[in-house]
PDB file of N, CA and C in Angstrom:
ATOM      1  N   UNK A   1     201.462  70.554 -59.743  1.00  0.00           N
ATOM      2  CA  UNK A   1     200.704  69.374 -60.132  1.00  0.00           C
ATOM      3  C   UNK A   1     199.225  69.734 -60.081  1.00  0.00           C
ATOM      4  N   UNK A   2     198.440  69.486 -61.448  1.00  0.00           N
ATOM      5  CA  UNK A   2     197.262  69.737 -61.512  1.00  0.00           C
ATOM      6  C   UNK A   2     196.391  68.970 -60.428  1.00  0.00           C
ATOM      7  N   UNK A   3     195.509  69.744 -59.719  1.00  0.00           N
ATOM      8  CA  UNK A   3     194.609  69.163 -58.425  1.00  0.00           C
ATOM      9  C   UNK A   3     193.685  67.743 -58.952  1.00  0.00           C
ATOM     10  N   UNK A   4     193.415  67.419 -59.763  1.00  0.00           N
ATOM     11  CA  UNK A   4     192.692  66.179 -60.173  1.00  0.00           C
ATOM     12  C   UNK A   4     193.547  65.115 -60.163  1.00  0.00           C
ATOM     13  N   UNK A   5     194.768  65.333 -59.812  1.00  0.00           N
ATOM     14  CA  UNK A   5     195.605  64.347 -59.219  1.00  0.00           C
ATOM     15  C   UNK A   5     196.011  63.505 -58.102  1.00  0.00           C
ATOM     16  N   UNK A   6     196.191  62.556 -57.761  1.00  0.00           N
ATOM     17  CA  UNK A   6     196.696  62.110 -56.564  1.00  0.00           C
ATOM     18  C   UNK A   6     198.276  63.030 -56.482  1.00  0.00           C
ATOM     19  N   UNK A   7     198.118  63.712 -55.004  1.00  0.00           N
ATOM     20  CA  UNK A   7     199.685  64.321 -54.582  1.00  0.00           C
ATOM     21  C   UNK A   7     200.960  63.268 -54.436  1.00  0.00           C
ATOM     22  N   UNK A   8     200.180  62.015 -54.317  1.00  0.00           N
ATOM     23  CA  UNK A   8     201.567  61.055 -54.471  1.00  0.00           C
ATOM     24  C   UNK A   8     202.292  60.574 -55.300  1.00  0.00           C
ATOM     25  N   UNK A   9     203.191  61.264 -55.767  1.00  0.00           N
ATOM     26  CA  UNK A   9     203.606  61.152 -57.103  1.00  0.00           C
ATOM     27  C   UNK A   9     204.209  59.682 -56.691  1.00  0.00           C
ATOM     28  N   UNK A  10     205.188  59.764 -55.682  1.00  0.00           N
ATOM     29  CA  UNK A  10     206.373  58.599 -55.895  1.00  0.00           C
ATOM     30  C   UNK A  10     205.909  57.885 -53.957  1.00  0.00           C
ATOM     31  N   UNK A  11     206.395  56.659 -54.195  1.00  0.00           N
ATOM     32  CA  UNK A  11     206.618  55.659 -52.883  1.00  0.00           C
ATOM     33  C   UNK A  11     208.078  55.226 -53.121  1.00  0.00           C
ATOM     34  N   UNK A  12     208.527  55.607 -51.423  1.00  0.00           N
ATOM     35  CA  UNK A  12     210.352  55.101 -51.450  1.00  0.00           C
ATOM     36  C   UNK A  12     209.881  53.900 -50.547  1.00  0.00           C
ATOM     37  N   UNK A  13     210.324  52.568 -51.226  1.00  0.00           N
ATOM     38  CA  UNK A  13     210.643  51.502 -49.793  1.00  0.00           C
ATOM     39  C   UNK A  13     212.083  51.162 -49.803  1.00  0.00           C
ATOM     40  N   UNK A  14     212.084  50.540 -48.598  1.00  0.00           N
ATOM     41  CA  UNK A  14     213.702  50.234 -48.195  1.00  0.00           C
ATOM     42  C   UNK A  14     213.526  49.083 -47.237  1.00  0.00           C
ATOM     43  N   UNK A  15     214.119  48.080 -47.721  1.00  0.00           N
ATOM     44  CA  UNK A  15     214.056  47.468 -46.535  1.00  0.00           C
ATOM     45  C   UNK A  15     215.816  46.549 -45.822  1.00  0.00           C
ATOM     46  N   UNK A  16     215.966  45.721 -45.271  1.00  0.00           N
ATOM     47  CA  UNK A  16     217.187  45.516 -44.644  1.00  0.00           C
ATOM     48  C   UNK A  16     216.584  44.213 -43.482  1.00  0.00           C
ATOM     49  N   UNK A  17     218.092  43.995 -42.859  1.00  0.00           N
ATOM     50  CA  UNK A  17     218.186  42.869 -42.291  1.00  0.00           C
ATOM     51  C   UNK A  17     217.361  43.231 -40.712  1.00  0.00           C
ATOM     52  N   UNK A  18     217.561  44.390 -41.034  1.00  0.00           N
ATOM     53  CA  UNK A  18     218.130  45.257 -39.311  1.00  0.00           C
ATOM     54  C   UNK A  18     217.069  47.354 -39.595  1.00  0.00           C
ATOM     55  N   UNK A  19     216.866  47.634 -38.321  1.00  0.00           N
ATOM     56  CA  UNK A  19     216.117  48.661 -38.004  1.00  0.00           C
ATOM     57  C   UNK A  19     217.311  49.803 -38.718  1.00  0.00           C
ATOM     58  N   UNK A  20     218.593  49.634 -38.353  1.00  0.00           N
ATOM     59  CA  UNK A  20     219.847  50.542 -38.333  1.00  0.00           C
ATOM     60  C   UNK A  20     220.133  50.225 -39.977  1.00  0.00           C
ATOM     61  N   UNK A  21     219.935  49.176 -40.788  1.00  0.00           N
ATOM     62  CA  UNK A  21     220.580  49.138 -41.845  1.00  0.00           C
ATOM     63  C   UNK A  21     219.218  49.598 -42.629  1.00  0.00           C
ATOM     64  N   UNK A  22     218.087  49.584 -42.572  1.00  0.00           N
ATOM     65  CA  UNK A  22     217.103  50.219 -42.997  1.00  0.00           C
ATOM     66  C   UNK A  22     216.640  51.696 -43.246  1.00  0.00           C
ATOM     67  N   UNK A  23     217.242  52.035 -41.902  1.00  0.00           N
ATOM     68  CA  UNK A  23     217.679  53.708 -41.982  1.00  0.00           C
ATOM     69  C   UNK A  23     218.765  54.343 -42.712  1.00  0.00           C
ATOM     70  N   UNK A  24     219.841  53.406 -42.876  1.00  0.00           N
ATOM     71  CA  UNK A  24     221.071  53.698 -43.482  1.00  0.00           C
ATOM     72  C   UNK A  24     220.574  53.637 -45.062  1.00  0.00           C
ATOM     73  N   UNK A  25     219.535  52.477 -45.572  1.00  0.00           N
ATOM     74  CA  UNK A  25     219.583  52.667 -46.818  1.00  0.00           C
ATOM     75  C   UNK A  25     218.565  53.832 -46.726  1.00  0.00           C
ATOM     76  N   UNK A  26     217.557  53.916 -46.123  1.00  0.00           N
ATOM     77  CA  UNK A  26     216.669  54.853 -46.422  1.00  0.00           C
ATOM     78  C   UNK A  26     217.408  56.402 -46.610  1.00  0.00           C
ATOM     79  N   UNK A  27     218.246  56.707 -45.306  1.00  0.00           N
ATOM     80  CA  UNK A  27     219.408  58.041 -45.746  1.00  0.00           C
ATOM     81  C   UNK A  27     219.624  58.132 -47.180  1.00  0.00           C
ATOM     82  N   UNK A  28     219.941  57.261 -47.955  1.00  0.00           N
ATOM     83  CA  UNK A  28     220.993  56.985 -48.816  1.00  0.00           C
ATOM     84  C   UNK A  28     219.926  57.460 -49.925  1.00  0.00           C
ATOM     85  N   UNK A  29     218.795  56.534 -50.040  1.00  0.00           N
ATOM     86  CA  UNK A  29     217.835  56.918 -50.992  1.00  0.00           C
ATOM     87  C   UNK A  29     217.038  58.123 -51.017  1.00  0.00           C
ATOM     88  N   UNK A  30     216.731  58.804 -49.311  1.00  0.00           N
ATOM     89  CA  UNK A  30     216.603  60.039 -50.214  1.00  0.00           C
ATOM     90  C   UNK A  30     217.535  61.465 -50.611  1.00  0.00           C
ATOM     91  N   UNK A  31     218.829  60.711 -50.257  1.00  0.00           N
ATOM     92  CA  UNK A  31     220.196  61.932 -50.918  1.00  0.00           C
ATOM     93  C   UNK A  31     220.041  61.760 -52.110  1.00  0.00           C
ATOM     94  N   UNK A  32     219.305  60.501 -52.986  1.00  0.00           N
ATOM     95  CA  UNK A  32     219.675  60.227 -54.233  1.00  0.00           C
ATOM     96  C   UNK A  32     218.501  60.050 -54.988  1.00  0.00           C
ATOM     97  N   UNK A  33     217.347  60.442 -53.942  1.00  0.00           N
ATOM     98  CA  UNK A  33     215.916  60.435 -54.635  1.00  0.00           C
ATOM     99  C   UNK A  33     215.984  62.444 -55.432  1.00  0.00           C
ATOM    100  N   UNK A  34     215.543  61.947 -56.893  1.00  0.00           N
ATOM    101  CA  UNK A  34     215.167  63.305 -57.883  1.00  0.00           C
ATOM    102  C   UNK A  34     213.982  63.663 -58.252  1.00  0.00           C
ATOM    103  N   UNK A  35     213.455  64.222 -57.911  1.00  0.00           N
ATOM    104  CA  UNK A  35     212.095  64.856 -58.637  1.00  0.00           C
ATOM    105  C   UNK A  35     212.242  66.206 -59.180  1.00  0.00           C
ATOM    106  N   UNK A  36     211.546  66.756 -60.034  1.00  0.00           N
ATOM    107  CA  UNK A  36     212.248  67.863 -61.120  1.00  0.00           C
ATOM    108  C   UNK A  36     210.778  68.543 -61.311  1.00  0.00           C
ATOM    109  N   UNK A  37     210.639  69.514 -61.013  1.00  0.00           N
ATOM    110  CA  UNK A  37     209.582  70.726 -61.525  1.00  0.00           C
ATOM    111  C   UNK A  37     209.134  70.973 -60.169  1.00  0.00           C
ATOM    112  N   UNK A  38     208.674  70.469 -59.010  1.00  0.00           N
ATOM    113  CA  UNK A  38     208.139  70.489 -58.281  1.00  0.00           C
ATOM    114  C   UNK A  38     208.691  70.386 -56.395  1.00  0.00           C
ATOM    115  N   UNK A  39     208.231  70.785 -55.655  1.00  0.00           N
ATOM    116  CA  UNK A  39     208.443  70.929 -54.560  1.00  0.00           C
ATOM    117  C   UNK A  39     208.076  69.678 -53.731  1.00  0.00           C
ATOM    118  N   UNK A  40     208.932  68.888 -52.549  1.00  0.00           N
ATOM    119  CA  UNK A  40     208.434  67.624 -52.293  1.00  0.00           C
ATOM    120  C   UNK A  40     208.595  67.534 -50.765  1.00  0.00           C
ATOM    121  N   UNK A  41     208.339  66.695 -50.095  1.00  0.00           N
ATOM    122  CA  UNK A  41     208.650  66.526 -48.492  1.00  0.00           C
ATOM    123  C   UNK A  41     209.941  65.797 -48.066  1.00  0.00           C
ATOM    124  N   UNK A  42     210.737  65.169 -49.709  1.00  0.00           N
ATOM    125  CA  UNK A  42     212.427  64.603 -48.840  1.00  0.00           C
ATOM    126  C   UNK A  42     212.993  65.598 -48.053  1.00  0.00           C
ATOM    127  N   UNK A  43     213.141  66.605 -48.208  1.00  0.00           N
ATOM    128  CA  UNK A  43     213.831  67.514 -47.218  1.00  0.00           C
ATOM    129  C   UNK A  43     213.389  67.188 -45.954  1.00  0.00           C
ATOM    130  N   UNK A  44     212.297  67.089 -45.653  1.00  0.00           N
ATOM    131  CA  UNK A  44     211.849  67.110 -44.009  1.00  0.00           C
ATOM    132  C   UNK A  44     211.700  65.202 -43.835  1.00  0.00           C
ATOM    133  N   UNK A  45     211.607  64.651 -44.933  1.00  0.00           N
ATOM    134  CA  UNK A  45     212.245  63.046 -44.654  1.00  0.00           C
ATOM    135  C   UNK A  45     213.984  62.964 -44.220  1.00  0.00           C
ATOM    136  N   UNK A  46     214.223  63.712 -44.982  1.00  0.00           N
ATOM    137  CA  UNK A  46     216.258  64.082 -44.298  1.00  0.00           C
ATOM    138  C   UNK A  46     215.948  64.302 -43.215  1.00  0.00           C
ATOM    139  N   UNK A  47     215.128  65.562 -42.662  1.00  0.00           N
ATOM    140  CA  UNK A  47     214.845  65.829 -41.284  1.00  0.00           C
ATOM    141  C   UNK A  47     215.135  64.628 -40.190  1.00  0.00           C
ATOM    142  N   UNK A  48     213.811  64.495 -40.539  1.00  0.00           N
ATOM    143  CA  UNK A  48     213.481  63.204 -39.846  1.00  0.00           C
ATOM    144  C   UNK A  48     214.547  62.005 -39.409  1.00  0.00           C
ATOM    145  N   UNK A  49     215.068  61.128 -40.850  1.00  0.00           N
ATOM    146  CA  UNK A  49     215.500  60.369 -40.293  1.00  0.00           C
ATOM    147  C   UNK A  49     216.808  60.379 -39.441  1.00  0.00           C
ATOM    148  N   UNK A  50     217.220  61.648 -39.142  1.00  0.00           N
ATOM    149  CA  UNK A  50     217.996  62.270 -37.960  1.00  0.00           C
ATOM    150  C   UNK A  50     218.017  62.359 -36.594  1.00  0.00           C
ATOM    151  N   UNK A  51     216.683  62.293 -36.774  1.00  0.00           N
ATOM    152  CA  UNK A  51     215.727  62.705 -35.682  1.00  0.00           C
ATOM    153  C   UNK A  51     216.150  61.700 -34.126  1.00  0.00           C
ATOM    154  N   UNK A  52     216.765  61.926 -33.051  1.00  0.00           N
ATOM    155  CA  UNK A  52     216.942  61.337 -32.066  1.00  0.00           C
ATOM    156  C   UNK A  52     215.904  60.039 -31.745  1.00  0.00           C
ATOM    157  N   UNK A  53     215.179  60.486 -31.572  1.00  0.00           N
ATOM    158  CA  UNK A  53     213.662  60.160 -31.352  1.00  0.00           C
ATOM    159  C   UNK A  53     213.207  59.271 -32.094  1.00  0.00           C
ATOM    160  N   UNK A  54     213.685  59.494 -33.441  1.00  0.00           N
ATOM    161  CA  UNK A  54     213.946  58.134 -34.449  1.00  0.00           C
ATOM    162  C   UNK A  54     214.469  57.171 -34.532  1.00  0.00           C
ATOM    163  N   UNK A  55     215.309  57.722 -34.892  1.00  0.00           N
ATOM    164  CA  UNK A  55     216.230  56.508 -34.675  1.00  0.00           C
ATOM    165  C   UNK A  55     216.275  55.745 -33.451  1.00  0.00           C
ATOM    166  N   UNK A  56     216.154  56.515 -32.255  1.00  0.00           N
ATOM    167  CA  UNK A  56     215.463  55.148 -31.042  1.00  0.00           C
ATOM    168  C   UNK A  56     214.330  54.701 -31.133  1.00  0.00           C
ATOM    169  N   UNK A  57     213.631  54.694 -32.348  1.00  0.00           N
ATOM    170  CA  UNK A  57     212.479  54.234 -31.972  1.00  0.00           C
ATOM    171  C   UNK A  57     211.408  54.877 -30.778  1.00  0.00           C
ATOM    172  N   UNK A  58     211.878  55.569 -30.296  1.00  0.00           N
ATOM    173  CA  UNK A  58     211.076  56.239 -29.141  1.00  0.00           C
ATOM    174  C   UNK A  58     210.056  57.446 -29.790  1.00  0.00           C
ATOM    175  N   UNK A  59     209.220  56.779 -30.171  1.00  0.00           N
ATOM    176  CA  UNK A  59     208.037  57.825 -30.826  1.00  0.00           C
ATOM    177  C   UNK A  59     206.759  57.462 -31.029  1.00  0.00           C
ATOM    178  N   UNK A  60     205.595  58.029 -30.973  1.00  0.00           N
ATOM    179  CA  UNK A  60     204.359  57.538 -30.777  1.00  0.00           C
ATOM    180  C   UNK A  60     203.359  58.434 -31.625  1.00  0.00           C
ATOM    181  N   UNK A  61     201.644  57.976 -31.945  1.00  0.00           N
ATOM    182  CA  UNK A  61     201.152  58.546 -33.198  1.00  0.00           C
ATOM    183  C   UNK A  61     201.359  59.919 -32.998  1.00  0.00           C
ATOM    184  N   UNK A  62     201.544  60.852 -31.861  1.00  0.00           N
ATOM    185  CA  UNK A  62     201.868  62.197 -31.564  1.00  0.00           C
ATOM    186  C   UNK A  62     203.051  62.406 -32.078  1.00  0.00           C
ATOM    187  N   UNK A  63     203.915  62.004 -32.368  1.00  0.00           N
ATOM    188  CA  UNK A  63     205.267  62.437 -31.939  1.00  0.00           C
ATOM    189  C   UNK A  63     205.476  63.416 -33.468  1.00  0.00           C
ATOM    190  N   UNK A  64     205.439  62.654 -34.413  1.00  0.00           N
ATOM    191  CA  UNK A  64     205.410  64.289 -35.956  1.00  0.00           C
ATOM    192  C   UNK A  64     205.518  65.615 -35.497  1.00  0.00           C
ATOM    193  N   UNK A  65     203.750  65.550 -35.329  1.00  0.00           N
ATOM    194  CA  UNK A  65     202.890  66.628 -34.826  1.00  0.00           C
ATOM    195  C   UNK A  65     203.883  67.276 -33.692  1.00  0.00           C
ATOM    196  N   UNK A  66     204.248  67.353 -32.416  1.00  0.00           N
ATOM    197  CA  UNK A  66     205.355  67.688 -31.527  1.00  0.00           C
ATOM    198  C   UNK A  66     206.581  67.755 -32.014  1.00  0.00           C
ATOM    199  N   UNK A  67     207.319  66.808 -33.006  1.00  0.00           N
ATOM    200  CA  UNK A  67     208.177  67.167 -33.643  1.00  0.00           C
ATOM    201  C   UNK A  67     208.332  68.390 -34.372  1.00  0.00           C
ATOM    202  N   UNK A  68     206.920  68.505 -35.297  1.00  0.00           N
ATOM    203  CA  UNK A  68     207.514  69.781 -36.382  1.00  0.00           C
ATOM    204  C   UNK A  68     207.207  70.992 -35.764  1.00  0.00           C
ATOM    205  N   UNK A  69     206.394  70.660 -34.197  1.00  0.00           N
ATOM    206  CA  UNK A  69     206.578  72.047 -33.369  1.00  0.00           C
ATOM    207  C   UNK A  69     207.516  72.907 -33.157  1.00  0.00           C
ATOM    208  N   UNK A  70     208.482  71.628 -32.270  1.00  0.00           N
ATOM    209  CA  UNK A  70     209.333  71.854 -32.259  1.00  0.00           C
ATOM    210  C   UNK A  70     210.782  72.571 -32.507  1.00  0.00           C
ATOM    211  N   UNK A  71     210.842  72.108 -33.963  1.00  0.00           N
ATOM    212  CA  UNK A  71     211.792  72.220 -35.153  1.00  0.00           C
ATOM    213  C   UNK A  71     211.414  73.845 -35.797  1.00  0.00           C
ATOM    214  N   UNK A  72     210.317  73.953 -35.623  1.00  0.00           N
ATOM    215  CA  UNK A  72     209.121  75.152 -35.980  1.00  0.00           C
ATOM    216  C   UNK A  72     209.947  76.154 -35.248  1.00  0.00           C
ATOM    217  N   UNK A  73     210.191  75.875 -33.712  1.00  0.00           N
ATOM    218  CA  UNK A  73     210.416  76.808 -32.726  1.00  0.00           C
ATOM    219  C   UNK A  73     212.022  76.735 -33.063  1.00  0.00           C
ATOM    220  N   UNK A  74     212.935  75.874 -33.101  1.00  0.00           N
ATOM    221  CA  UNK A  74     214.039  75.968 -33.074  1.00  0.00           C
ATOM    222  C   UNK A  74     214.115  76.594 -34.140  1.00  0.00           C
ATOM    223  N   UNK A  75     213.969  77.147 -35.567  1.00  0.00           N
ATOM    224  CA  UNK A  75     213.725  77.718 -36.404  1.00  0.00           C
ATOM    225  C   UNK A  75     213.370  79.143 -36.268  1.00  0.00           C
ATOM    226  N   UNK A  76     212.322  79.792 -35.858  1.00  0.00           N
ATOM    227  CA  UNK A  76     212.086  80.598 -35.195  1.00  0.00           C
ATOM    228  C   UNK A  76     213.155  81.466 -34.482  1.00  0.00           C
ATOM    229  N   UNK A  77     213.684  80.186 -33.494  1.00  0.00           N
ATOM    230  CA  UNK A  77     214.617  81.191 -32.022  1.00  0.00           C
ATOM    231  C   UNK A  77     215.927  81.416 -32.876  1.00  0.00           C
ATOM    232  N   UNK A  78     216.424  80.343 -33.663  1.00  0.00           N
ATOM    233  CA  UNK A  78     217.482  80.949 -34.925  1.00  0.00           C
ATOM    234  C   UNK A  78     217.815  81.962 -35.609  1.00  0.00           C
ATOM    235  N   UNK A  79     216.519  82.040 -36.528  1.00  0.00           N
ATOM    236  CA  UNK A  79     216.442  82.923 -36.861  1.00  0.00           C
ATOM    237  C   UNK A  79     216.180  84.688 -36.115  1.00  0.00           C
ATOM    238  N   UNK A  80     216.016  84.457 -34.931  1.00  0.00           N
ATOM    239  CA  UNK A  80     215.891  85.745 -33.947  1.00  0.00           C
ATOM    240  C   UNK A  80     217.576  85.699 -33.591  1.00  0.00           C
ATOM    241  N   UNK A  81     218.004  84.612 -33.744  1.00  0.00           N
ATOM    242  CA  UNK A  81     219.593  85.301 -33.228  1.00  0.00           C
ATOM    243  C   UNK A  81     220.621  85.491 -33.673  1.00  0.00           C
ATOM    244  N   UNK A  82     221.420  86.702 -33.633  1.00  0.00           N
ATOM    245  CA  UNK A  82     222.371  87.755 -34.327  1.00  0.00           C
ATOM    246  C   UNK A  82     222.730  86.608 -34.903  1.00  0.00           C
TER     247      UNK A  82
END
């Protein structure tokens, strides 16, 4: 995408009755969200809404940032083993 652009191509909302049915549609939409030529962040939105820590709600403006440390390192020690 040419740089004189805004990087935001697309906005996903989702919304629901409930915290749990919100996540469930959100799962859903980005297994079934397409974008074509280009490289995007649903993969690490899949991540995410996996995420323990998420889904309890137990997370704070730090918590990303420590997250993709994290995930960084578990990645890392993986890949170091046979």
């Amino acid at each position: 995408m040419p740089p004189y652009y805004d990087s935001m191509i697309a906005k996903l909302i989702v919304y629901g009755t409930s915290r749990e049915q919100c996540i469930a549609r959100l799962r859903r939409a980005l297994e079934e969200f397409v974008v074509e030529g280009m490289k995007t962040t649903v993969p690490l939105h899949q991540q995410i809404v996996r995420a323990e820590e998420f889904l309890r709600g137990d997370y704070t403006i730090k918590w990303l940032e420590q997250w993709l440390q994290r995930e960084r390192a578990k990645g890392a020690n993986e890949r170091l083993e046979p």
